[in-house]
Protein backbone atom coordinates (compact mmCIF):
# COMPACT_ATOMS: atom_id res chain seq x y z
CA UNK A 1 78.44 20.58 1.09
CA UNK A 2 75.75 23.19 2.27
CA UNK A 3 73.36 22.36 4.95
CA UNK A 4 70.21 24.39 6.37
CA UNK A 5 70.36 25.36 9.51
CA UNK A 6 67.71 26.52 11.53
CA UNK A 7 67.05 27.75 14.95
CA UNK A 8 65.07 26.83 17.66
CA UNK A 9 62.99 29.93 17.31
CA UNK A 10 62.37 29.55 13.56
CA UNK A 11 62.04 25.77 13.43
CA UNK A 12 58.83 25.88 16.21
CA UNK A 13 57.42 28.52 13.24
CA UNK A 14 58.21 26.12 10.75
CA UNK A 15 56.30 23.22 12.64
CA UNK A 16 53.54 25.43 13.41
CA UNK A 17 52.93 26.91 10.28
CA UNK A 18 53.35 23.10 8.67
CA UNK A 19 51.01 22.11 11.21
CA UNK A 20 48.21 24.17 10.13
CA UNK A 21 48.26 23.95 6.71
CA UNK A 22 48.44 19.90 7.61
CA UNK A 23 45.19 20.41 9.36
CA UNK A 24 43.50 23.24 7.03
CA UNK A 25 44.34 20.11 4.00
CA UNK A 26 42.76 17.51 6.45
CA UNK A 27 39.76 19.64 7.07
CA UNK A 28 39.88 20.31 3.56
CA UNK A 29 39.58 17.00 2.43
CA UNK A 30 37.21 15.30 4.72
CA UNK A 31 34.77 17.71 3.81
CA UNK A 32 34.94 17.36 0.25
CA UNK A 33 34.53 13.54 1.12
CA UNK A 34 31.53 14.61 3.16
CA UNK A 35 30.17 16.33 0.27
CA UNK A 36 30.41 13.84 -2.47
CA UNK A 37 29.23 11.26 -0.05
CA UNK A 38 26.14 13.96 0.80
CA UNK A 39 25.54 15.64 -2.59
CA UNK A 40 25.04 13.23 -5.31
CA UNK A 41 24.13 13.66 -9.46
CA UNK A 42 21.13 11.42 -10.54
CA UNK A 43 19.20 10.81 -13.23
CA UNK A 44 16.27 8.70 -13.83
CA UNK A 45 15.39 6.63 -16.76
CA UNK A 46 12.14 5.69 -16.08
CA UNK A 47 11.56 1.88 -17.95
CA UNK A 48 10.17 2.30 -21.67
CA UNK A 49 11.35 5.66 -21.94
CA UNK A 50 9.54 7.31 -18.57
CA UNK A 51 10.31 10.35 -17.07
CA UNK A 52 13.82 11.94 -16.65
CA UNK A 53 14.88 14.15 -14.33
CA UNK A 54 17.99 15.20 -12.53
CA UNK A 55 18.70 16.76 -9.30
CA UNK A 56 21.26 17.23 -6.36
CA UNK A 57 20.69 15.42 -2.96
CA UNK A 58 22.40 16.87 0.13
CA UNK A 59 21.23 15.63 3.44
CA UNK A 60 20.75 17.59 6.55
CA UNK A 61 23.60 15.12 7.69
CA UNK A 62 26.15 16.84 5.78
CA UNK A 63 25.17 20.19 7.11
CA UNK A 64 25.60 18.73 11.00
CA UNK A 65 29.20 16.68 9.73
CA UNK A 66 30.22 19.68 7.81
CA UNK A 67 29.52 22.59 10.55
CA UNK A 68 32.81 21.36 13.04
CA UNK A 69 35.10 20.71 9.95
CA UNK A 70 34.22 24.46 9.14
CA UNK A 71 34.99 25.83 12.37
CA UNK A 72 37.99 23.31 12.93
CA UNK A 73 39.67 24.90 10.12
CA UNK A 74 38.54 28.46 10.40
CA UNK A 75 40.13 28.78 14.37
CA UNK A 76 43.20 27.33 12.36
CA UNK A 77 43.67 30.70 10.81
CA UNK A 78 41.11 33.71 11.58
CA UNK A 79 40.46 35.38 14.56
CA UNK A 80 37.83 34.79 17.21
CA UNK A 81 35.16 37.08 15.14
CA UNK A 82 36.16 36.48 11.67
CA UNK A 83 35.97 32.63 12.52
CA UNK A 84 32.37 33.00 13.56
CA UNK A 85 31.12 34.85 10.56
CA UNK A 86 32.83 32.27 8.16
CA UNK A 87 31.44 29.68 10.17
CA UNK A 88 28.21 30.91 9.64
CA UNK A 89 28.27 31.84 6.07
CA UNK A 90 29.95 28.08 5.47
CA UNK A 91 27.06 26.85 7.06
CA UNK A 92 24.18 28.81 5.22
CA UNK A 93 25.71 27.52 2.30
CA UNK A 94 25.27 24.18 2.87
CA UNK A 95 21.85 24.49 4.44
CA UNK A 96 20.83 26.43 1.30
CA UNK A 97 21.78 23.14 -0.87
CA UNK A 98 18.48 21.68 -2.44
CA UNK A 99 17.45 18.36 -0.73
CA UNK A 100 15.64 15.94 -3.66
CA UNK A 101 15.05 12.15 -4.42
CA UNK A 102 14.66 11.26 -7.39
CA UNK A 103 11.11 9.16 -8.41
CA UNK A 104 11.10 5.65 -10.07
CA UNK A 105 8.79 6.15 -12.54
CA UNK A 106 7.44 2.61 -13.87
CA UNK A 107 4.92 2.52 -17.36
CA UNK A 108 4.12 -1.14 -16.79
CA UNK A 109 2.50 -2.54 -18.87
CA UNK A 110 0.00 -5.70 -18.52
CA UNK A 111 0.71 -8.59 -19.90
CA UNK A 112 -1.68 -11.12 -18.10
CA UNK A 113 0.36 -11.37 -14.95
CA UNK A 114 -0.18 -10.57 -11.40
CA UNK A 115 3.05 -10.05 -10.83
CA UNK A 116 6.10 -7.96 -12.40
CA UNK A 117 9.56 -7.02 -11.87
CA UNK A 118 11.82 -4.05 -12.89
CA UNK A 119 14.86 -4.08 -12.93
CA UNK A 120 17.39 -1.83 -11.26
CA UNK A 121 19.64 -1.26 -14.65
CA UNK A 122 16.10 0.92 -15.27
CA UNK A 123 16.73 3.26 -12.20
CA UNK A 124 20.38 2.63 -11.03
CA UNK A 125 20.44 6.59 -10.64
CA UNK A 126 18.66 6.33 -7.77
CA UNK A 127 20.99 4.27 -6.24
CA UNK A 128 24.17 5.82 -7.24
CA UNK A 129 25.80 3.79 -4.81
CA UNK A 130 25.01 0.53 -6.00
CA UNK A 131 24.25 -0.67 -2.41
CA UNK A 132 20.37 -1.42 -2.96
CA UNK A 133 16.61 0.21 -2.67
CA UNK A 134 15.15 -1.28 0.80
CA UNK A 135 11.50 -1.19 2.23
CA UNK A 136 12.22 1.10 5.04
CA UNK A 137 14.79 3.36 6.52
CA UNK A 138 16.18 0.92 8.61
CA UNK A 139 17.05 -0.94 5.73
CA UNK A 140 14.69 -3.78 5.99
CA UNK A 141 13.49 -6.46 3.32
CA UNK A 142 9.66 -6.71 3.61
CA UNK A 143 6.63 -6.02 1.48
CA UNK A 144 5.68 -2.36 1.00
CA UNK A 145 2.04 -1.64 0.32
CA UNK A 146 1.17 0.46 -2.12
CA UNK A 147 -1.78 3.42 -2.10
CA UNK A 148 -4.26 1.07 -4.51
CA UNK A 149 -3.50 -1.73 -2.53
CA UNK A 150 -0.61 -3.98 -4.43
CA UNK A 151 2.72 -4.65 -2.87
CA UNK A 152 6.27 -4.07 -3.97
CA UNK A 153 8.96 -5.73 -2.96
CA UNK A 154 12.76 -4.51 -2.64
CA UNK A 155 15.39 -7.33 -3.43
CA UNK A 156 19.05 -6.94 -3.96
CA UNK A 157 20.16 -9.96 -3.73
CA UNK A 158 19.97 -10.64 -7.87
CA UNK A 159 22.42 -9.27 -10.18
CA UNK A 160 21.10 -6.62 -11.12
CA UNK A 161 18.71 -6.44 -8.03
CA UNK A 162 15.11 -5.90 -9.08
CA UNK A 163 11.94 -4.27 -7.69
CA UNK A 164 8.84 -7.05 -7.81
CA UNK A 165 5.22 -5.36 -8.20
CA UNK A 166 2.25 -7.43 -7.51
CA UNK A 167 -0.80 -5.55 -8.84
CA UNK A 168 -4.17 -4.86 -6.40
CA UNK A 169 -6.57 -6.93 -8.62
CA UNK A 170 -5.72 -8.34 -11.62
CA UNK A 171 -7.55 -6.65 -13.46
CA UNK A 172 -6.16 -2.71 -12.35
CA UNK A 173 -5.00 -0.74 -14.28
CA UNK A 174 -4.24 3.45 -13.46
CA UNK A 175 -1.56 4.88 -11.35
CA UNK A 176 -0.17 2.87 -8.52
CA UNK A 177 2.14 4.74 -5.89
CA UNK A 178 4.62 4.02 -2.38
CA UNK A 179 7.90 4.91 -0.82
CA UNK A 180 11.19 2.78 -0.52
CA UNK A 181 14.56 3.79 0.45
CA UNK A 182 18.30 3.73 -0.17
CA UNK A 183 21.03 2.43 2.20
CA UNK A 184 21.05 5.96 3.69
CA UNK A 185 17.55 6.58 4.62
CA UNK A 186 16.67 8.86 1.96
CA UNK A 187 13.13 8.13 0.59
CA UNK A 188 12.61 7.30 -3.08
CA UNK A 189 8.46 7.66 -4.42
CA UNK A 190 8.14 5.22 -6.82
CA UNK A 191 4.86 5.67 -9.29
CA UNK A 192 3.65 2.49 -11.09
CA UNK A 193 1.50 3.66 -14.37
CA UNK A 194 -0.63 0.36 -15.10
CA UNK A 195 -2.21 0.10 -18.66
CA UNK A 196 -2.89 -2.22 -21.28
CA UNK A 197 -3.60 -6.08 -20.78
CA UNK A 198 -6.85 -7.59 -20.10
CA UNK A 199 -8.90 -6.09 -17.51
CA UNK A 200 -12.06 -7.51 -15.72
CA UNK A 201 -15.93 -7.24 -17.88
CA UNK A 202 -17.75 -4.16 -16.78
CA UNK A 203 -21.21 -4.52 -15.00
CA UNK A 204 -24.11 -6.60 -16.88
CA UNK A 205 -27.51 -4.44 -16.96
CA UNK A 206 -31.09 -4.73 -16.26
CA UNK A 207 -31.26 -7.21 -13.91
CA UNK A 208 -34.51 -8.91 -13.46
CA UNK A 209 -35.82 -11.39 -11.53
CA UNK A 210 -39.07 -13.77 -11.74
CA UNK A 211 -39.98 -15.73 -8.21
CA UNK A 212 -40.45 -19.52 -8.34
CA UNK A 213 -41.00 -22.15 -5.71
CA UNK A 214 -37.85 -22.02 -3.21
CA UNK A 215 -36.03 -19.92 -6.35
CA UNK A 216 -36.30 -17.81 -8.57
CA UNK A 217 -34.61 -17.12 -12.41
CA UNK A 218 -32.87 -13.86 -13.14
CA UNK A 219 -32.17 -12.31 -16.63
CA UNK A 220 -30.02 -9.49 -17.55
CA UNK A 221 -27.97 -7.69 -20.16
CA UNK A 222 -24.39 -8.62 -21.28
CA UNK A 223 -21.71 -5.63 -20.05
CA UNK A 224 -20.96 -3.51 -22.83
CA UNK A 225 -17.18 -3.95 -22.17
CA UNK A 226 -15.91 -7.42 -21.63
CA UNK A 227 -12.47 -6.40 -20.76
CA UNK A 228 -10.58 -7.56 -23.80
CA UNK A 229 -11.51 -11.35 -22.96
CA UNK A 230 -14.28 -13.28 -23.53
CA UNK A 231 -16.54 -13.60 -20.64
CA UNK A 232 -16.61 -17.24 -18.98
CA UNK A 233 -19.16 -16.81 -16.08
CA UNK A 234 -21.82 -14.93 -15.37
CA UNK A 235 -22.85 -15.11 -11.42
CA UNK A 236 -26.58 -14.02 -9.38
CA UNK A 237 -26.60 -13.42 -6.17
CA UNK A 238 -29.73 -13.30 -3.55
CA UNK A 239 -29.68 -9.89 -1.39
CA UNK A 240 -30.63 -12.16 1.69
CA UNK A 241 -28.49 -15.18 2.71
CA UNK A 242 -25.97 -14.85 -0.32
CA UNK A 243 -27.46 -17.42 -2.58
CA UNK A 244 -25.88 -17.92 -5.86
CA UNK A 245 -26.60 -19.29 -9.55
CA UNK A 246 -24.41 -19.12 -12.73
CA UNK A 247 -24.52 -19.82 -16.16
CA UNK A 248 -22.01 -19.95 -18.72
CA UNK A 249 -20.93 -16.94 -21.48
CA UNK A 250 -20.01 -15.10 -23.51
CA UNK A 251 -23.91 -14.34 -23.92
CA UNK A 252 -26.17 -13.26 -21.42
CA UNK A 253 -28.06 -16.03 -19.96
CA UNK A 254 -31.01 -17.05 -17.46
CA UNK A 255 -30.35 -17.80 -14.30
CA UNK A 256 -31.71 -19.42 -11.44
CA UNK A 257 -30.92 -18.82 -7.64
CA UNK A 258 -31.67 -22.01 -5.62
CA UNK A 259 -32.11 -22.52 -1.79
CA UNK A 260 -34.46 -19.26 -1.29
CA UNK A 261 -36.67 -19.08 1.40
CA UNK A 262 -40.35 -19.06 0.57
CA UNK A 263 -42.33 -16.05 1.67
CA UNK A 264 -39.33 -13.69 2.10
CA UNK A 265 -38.52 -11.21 -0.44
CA UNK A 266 -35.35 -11.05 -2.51
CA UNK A 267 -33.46 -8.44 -4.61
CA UNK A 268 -30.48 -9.92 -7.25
CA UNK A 269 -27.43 -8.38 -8.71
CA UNK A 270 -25.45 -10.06 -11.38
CA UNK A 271 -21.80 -10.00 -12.20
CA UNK A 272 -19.62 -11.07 -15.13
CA UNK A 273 -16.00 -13.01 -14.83
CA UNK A 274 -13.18 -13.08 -17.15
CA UNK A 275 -9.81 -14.86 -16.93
CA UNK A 276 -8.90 -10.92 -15.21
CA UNK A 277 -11.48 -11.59 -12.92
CA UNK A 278 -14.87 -10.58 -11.72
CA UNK A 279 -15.94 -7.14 -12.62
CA UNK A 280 -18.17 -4.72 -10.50
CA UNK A 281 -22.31 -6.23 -9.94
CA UNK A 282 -25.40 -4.91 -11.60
CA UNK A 283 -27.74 -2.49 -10.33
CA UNK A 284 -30.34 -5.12 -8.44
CA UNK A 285 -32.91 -6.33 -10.08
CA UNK A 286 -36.52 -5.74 -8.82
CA UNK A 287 -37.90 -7.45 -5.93
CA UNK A 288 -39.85 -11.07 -5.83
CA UNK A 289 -40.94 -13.60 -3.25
CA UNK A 290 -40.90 -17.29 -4.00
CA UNK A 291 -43.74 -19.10 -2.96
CA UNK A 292 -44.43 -22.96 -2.55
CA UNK A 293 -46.66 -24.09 -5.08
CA UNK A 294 -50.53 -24.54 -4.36
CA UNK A 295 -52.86 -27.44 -4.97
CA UNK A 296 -56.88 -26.67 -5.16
CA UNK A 297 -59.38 -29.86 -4.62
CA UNK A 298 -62.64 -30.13 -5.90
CA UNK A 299 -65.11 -32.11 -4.49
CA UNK A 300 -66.71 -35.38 -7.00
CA UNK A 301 -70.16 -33.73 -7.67
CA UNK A 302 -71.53 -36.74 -7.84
């Protein structure tokens, strides 16, 4: 039976040599751990067919993580010089990585709600991890306000996890935007496109007024656009004090404003509501004053 002997002398260049490689594999690997944790594929399916798009992510955390592993390894095997231009070239690669979310793209359309949800099966590429979208950074929970004014909430606690939109008015419609964020940190726009549904009436027209006693009785044009519903209420309102009268639609209608003050002069506007809501006033109408209403007495001739 053969054995293999080895010396002192050749066994400490054995272990030495084993020892390095051991390390240069270590190095080795934790990087490329770094990196696929770092660096990840996605693509975006927008819901209803939206926009696609795929890019690579590599934070400026992977650079900082990366930089020692480099240099670890490098002294392992290169001189004092050598190591120091590797180092440097290992780290303008990384820093020369592209750094890119990806957007969730949302074509929502209305369907009478206030209220909507997406949900994450429709952008699960920006959460390759499968660990969430939060509100923040930190990795909070909490409503996010959006540019127009509606509010989006994270949640993923359902299976799958969703993203709840509530819209500004119910009757918007155009492009809604914000910001929320993966477990990480890294921020993900997300770009609500609103359409369809019923919106509120546009503006009635030609507002005009006629004074009474204490009131007065405006008139006006129906909005050319009722916002796909038929309008229920049409609403005047006094330009001093906020006095109001309605009357009921789809047709235009008279109206008369109660509780006016007598001697003081008052402009109107008018405004249409749907079950979207109430739509923007009319220009105001002209101005009147009310006046009490006068008796004359004649003297019996006789």
């Amino acid at each position: 039976m053969h054995t293999l002997a080895l010396s002192p002398c050749a066994l400490r260049i054995f272990l030495t040599q084993f020892k390095k490689l051991f390390f240069y594999f270590l190095n080795f690997g934790l990087m490329q751990a770094l990196a696929r944790r770092y660096s990840r594929s996605r693509e975006l399916a927008g819901a209803g067919g939206g926009m696609k798009s795929r890019q690579r992510l590599f934070a400026p955390a992977a650079v900082r993580a990366l930089l020692p592993l480099c240099a670890a390894t490098c002294r392992g095997f290169f001189t004092r010089k050598l190591c120091l231009v590797l180092t440097l070239t290992c780290a303008a690669l990384f820093a020369a990585a592209p750094t890119f979310a990806c957007t969730i793209t949302w074509n929502l359309t209305k369907t009478g709600a206030t209220t909507y949800t997406l949900s994450s099966t429709n952008f699960s590429a920006c959460d390759t991890d499968g660990f969430g979208i939060y509100s923040d950074a930190m990795g909070n929970i909490t409503n996010v306000t959006t540019s127009q004014g509606g509010t989006i909430v994270p949640d993923y606690a359902p299976t799958p996890y969703v993203l709840s939109y509530t819209l500004p008015s119910a009757g918007f419609t155009g492009t809604d935007s914000s910001t929320v964020y993966d477990l990480y940190g890294t921020p993900i726009p997300v770009v609500i496109n609103v359409s369809g549904g019923v919106s509120v009436p546009g503006a009635p027209t030609s507002a005009s007024a006629t004074a009474g006693n204490a009131q007065a009785t405006v008139t006006f044009t129906a909005p050319a656009s009722n916002g796909g519903a038929a309008i229920t209420t049409y609403t005047a309102t006094a330009s001093l004090g906020g006095a109001t009268g309605t009357c009921a639609g789809p047709a235009a209608c008279s109206i008369t404003v109660t509780g006016l003050t007598n001697g003081t002069a008052y402009t109107f506007s008018v405004t249409a509501t749907n079950s979207a809501g109430t739509g923007s006033a009319s220009a105001a109408s002209n101005s009147v004053t009310p006046q009490a209403s006068q008796s004359i007495s004649f003297a019996n001739p006789g």
